[in-house]
C-alpha atoms as a PDB file:
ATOM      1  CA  UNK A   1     -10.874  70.011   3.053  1.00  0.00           C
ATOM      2  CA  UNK A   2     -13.677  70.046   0.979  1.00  0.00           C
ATOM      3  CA  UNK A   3     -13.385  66.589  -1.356  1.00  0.00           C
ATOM      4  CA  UNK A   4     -12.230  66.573  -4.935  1.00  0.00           C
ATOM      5  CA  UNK A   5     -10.230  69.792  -3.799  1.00  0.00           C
ATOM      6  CA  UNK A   6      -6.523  69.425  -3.682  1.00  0.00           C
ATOM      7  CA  UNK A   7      -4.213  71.062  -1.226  1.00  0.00           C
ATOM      8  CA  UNK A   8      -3.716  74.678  -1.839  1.00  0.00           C
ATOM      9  CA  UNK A   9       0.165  73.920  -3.576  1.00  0.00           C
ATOM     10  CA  UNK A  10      -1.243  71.845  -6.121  1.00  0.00           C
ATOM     11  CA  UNK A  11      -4.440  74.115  -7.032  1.00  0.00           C
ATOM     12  CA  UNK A  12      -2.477  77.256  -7.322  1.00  0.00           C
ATOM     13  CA  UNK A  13       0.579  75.426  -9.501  1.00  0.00           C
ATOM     14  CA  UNK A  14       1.514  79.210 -10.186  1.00  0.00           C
ATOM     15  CA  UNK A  15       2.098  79.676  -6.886  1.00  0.00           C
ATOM     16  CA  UNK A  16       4.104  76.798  -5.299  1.00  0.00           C
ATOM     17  CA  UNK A  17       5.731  76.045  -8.354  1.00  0.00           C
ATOM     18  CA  UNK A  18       6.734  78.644 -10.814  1.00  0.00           C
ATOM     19  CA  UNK A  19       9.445  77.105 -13.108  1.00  0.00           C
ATOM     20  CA  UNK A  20       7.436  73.830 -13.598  1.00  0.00           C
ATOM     21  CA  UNK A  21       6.197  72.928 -16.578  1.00  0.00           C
ATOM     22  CA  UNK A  22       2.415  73.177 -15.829  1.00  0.00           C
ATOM     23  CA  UNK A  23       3.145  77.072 -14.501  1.00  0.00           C
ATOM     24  CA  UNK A  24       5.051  77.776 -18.220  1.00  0.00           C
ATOM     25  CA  UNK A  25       1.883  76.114 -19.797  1.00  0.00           C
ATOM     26  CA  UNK A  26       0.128  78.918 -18.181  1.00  0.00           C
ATOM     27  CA  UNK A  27       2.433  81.526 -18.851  1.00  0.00           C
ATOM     28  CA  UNK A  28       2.141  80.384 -22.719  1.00  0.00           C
ATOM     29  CA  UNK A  29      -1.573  80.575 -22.426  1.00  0.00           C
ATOM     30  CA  UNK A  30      -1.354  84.287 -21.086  1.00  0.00           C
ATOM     31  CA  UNK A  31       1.207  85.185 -23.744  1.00  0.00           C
ATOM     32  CA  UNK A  32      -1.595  83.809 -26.562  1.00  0.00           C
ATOM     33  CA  UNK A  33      -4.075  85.989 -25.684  1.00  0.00           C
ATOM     34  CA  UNK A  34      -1.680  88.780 -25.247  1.00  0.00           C
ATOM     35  CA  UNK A  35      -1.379  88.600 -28.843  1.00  0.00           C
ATOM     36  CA  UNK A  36      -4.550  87.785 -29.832  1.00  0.00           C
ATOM     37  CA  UNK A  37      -5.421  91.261 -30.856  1.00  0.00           C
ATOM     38  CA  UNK A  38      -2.596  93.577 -30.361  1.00  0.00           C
ATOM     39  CA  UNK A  39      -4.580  96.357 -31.656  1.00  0.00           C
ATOM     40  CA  UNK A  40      -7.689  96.120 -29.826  1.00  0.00           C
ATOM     41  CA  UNK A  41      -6.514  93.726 -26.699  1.00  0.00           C
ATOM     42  CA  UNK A  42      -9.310  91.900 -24.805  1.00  0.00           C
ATOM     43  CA  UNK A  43      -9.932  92.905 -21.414  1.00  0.00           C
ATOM     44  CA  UNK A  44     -12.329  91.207 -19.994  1.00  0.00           C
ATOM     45  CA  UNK A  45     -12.865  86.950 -20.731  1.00  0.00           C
ATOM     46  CA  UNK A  46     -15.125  84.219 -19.397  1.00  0.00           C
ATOM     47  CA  UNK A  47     -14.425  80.842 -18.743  1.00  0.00           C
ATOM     48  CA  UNK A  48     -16.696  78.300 -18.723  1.00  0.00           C
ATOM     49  CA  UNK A  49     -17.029  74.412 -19.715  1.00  0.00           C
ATOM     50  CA  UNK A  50     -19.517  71.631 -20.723  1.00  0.00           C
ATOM     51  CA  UNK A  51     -19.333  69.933 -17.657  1.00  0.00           C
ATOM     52  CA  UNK A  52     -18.279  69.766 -14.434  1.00  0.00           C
ATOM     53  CA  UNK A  53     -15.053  69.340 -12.450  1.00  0.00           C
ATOM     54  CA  UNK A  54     -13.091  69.545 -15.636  1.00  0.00           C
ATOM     55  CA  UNK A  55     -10.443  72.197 -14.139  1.00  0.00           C
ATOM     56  CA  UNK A  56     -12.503  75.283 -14.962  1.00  0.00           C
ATOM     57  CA  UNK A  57     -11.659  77.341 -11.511  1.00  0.00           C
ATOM     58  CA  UNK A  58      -8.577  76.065 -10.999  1.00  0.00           C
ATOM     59  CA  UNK A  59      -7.000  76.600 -14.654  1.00  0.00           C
ATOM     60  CA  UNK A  60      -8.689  80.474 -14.400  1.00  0.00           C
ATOM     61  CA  UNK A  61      -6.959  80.655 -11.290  1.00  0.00           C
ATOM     62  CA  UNK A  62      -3.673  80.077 -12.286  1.00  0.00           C
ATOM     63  CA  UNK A  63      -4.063  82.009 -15.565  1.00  0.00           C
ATOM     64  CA  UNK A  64      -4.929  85.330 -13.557  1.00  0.00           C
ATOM     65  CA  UNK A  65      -2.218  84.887 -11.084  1.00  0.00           C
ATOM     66  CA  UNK A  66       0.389  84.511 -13.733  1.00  0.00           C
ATOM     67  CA  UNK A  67      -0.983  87.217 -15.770  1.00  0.00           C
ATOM     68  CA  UNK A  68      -0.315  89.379 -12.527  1.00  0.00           C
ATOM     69  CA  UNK A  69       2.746  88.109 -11.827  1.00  0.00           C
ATOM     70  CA  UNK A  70       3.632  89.473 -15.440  1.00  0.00           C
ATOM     71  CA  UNK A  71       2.282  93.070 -14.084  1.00  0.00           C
ATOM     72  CA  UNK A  72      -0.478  92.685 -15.439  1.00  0.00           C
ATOM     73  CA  UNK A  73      -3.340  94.604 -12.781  1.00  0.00           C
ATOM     74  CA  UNK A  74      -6.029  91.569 -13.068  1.00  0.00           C
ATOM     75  CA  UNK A  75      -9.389  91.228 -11.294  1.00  0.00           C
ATOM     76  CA  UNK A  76     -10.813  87.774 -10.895  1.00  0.00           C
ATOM     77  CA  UNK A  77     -14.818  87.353 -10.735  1.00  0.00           C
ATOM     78  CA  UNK A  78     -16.410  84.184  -9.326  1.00  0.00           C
ATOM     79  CA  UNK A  79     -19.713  84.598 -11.030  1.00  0.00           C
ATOM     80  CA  UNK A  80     -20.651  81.069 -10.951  1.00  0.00           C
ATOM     81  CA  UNK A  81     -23.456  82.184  -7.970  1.00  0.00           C
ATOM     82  CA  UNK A  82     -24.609  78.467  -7.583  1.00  0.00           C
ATOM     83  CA  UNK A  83     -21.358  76.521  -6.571  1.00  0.00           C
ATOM     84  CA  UNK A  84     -18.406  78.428  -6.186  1.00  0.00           C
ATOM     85  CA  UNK A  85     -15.001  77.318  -5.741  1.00  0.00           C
ATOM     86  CA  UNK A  86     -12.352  80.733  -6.016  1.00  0.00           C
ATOM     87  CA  UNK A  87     -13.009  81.650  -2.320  1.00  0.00           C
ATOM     88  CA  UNK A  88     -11.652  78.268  -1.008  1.00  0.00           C
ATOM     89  CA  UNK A  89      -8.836  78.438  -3.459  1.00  0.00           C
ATOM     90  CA  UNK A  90      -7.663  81.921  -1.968  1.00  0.00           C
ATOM     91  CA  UNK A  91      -8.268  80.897   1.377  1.00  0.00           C
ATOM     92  CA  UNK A  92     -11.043  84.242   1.242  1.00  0.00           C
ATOM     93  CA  UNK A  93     -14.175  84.944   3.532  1.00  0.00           C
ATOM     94  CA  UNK A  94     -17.309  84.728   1.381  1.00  0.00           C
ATOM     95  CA  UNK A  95     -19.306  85.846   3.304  1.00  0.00           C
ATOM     96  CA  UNK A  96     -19.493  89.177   1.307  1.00  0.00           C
ATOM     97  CA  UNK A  97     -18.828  88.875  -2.428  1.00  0.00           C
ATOM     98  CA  UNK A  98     -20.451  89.619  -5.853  1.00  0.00           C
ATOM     99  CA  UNK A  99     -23.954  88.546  -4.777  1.00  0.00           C
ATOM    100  CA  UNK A 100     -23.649  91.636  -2.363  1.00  0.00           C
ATOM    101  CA  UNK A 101     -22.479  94.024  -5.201  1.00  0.00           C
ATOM    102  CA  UNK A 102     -25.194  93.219  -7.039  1.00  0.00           C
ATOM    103  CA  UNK A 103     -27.898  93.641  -4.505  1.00  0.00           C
ATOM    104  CA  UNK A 104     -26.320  96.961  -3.475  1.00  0.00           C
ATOM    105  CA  UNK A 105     -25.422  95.549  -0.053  1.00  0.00           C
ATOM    106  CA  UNK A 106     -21.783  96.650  -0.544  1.00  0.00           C
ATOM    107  CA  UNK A 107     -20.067  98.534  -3.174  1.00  0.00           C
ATOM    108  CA  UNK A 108     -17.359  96.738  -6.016  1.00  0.00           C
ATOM    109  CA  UNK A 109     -14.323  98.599  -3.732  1.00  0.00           C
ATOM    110  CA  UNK A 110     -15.602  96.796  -0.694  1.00  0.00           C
ATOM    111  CA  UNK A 111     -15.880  93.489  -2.776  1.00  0.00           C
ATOM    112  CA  UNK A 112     -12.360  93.465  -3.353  1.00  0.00           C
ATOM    113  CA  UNK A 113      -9.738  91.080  -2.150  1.00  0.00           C
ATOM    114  CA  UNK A 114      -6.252  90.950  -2.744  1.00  0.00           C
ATOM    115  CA  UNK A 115      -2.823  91.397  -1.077  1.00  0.00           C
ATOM    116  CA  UNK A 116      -1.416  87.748  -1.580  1.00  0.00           C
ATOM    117  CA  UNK A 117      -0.389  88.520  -5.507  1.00  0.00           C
ATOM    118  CA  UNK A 118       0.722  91.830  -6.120  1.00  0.00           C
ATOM    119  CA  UNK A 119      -1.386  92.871  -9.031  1.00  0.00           C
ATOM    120  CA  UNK A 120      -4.458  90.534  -8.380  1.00  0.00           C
ATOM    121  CA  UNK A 121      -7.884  91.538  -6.664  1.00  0.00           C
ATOM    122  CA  UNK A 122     -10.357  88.804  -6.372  1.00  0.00           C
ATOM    123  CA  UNK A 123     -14.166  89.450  -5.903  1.00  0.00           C
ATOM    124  CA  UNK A 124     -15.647  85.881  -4.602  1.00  0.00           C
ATOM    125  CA  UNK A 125     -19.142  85.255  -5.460  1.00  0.00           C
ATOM    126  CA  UNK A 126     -20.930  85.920  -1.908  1.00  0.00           C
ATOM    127  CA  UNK A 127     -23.658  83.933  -0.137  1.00  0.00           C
ATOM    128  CA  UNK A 128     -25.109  82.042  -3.083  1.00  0.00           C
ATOM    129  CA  UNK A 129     -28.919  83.959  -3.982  1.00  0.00           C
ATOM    130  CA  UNK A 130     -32.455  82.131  -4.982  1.00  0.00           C
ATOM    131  CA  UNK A 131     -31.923  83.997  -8.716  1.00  0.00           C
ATOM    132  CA  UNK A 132     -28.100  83.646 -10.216  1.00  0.00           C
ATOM    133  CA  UNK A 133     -29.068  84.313 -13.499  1.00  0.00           C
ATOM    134  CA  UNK A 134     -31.703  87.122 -12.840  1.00  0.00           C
ATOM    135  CA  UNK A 135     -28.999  88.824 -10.811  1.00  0.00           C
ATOM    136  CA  UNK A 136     -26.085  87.718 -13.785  1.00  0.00           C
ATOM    137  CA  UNK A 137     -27.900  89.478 -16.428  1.00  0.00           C
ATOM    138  CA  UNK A 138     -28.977  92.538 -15.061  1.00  0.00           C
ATOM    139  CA  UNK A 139     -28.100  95.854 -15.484  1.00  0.00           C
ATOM    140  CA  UNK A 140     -25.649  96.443 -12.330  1.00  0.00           C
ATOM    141  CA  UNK A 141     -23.534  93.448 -13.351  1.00  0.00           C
ATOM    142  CA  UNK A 142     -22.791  95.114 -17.110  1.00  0.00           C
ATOM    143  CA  UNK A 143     -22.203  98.644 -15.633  1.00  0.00           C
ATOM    144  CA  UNK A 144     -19.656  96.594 -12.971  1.00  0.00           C
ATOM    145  CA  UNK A 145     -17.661  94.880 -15.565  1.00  0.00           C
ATOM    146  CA  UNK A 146     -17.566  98.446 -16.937  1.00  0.00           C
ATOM    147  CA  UNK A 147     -16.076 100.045 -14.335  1.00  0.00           C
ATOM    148  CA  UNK A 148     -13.831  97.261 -13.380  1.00  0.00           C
ATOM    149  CA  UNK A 149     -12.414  97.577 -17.045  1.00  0.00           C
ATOM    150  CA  UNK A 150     -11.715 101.003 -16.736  1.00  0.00           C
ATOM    151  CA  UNK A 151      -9.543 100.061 -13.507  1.00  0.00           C
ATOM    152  CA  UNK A 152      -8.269  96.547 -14.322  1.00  0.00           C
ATOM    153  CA  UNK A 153      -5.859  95.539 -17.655  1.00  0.00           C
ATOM    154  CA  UNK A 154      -7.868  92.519 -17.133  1.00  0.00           C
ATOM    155  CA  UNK A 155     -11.512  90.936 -16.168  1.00  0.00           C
ATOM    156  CA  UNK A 156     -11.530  87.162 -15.615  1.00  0.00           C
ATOM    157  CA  UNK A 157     -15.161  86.043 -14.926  1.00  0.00           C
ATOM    158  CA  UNK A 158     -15.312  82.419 -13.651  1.00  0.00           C
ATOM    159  CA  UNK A 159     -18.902  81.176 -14.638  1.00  0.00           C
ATOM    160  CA  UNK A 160     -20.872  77.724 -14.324  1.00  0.00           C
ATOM    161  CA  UNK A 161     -20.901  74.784 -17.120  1.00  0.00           C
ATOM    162  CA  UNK A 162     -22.782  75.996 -20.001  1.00  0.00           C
ATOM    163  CA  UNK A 163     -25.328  72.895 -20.340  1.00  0.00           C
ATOM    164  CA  UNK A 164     -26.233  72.855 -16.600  1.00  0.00           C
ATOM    165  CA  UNK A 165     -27.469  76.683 -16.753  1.00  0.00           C
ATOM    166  CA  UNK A 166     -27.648  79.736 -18.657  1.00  0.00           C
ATOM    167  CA  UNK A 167     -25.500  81.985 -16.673  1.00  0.00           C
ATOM    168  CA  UNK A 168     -22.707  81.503 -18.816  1.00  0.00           C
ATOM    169  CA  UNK A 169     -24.283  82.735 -21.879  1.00  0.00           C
ATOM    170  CA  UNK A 170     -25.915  85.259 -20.348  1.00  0.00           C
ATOM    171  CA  UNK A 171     -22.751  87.157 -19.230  1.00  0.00           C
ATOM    172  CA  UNK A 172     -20.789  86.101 -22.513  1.00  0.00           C
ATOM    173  CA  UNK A 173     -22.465  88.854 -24.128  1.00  0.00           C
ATOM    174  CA  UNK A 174     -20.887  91.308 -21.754  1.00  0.00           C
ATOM    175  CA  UNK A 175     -17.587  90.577 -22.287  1.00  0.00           C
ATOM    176  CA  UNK A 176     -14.541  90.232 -24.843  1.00  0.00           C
ATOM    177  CA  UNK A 177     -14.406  86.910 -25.244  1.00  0.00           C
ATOM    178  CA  UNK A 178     -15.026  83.713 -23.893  1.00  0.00           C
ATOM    179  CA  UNK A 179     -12.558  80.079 -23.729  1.00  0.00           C
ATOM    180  CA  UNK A 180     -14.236  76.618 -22.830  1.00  0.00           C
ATOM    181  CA  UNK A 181     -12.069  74.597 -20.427  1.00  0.00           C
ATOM    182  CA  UNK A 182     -11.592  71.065 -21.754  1.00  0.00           C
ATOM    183  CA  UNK A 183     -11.049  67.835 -19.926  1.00  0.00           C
ATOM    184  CA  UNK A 184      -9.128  65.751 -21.915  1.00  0.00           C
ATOM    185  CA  UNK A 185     -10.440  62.095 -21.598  1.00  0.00           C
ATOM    186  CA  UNK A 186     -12.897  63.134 -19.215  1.00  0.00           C
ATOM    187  CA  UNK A 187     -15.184  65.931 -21.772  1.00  0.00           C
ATOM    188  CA  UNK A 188     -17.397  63.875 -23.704  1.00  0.00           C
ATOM    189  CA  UNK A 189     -17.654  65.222 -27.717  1.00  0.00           C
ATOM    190  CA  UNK A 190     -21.503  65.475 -27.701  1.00  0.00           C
ATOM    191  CA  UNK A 191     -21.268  67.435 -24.886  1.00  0.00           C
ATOM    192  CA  UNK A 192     -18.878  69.689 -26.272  1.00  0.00           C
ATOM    193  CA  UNK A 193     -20.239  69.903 -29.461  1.00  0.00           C
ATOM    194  CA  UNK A 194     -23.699  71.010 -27.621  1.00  0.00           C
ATOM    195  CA  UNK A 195     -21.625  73.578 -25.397  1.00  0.00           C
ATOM    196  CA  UNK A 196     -20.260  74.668 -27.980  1.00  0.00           C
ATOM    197  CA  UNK A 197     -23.585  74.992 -30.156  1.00  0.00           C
ATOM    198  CA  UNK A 198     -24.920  76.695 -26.988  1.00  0.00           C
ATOM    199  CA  UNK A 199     -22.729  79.580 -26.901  1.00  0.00           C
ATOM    200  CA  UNK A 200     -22.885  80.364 -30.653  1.00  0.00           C
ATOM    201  CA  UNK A 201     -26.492  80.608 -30.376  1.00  0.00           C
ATOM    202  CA  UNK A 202     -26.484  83.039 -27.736  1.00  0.00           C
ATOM    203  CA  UNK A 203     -23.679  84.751 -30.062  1.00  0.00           C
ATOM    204  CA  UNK A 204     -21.352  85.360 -27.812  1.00  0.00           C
ATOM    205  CA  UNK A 205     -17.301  85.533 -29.173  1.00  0.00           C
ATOM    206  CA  UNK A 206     -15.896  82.439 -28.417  1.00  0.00           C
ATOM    207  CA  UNK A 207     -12.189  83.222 -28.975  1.00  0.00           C
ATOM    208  CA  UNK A 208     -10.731  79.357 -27.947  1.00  0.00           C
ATOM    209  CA  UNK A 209     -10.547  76.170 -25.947  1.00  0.00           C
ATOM    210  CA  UNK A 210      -8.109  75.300 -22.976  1.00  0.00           C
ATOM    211  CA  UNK A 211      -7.178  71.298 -23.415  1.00  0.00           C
ATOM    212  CA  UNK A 212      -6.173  70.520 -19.899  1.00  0.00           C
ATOM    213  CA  UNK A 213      -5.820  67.339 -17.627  1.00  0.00           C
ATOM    214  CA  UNK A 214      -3.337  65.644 -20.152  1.00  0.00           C
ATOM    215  CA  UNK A 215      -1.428  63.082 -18.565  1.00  0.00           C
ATOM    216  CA  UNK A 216       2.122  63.008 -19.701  1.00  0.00           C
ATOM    217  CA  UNK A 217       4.560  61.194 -18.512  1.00  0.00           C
ATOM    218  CA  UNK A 218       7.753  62.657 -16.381  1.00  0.00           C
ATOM    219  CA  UNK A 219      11.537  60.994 -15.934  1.00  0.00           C
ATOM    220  CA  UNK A 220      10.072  59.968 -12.613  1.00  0.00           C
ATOM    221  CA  UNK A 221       7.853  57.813 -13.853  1.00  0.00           C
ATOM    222  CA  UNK A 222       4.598  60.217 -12.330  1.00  0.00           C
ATOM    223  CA  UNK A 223       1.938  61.987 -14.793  1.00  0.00           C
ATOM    224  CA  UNK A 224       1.063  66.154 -14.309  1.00  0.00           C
ATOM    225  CA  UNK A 225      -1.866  67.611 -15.959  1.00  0.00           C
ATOM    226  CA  UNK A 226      -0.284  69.525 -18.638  1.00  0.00           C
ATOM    227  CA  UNK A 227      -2.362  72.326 -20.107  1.00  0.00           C
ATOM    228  CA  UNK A 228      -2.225  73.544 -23.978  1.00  0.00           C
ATOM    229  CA  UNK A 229      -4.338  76.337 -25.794  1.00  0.00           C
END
């Protein structure tokens, strides 16, 4: 197993453990952003964060399998083309994926995975290309998020930290909305702050923030990562 990856159970909290606490955090989250904007609902949002390895993958993750589990029909997009992470969460080949889509090597229906979680397809991000943003901003990945809004309630896109590249901005004008993932005691504020400065200048609609990795403390004496919008 790849290090800093946890076993599958703890990743996909969703999953393995449904009536914990962590799993209703997410079902909270899902309920938020169902009313968000009842009258125009969002269907497709990006997630992103300042940094690394502050739960970006994993929190997206759970989010889309518990907005399926809620019947929800939900695709989930690993666009971040430079290190991606939703393949090995799924336990998914990847050695076909969004790259492919994109270069016209295979068509979005091929792309799609599913069958684990009724109500979620997952498109992993392929073998990792020489141009991630070039192939990010171009015009086959807005006319895919169109047609995979016209068959999906929902469009997660799983993107790269918005200091280290671009990517993230570039696709945020493509979609509904975007949410940056939070590390509590881990995200530093200037790096936030810049994130956040980042994504208004490339005015894109940044509808929130996900705090996550908050320790708190259980009556056995063990800490969870608790996760608030």
């Amino acid at each position: 197993m790849r290090k800093g990856i946890k076993s599958r159970d703890e990743e996909l909290i969703t999953m393995s453990r449904p009536k914990s606490v962590t799993a209703e955090a997410y079902r909270s989250l899902r309920t938020n952003l169902d009313f968000m904007s009842p009258d125009n609902p969002l269907r497709s949002i990006l997630f992103t964060s300042s940094g690394t390895k502050e739960g970006k993958s994993k929190t997206i993750s759970n989010l889309a399998i518990s907005m399926a589990q809620a019947g929800k029909k939900t695709v989930l997009l690993d666009c971040d083309l430079r290190k991606p992470m939703l393949h090995r969460f799924f336990n998914l080949p990847n050695y076909e994926g969004l790259s492919s889509v994109l270069t016209d090597e295979i068509t979005s229906e091929e792309a799609l995975r599913g069958g684990e979680v009724e109500n979620l397809q997952i498109i992993t991000s392929g073998i990792i290309p020489p141009n991630p943003a070039e192939l990010l901003g171009s015009k086959r990945m807005g006319n895919l998020l169109q047609k995979l809004s016209e068959r999906f309630e929902m469009v997660l896109l799983d993107t790269p930290p918005v200091i280290a590249v671009a990517d993230a901005v570039i696709l945020g004008g493509k979609v509904d909305g975007v949410i940056l993932v939070v590390a509590s005691h881990q995200t530093h504020r200037e790096m936030l702050s810049k994130a956040y400065e980042t994504l208004k200048k490339g005015q894109v609609n940044i509808i929130g923030a996900i705090l996550n990795k908050y320790p708190l403390p259980t009556r056995k004496g063990y800490y969870y990562d608790y996760y608030q919008y």
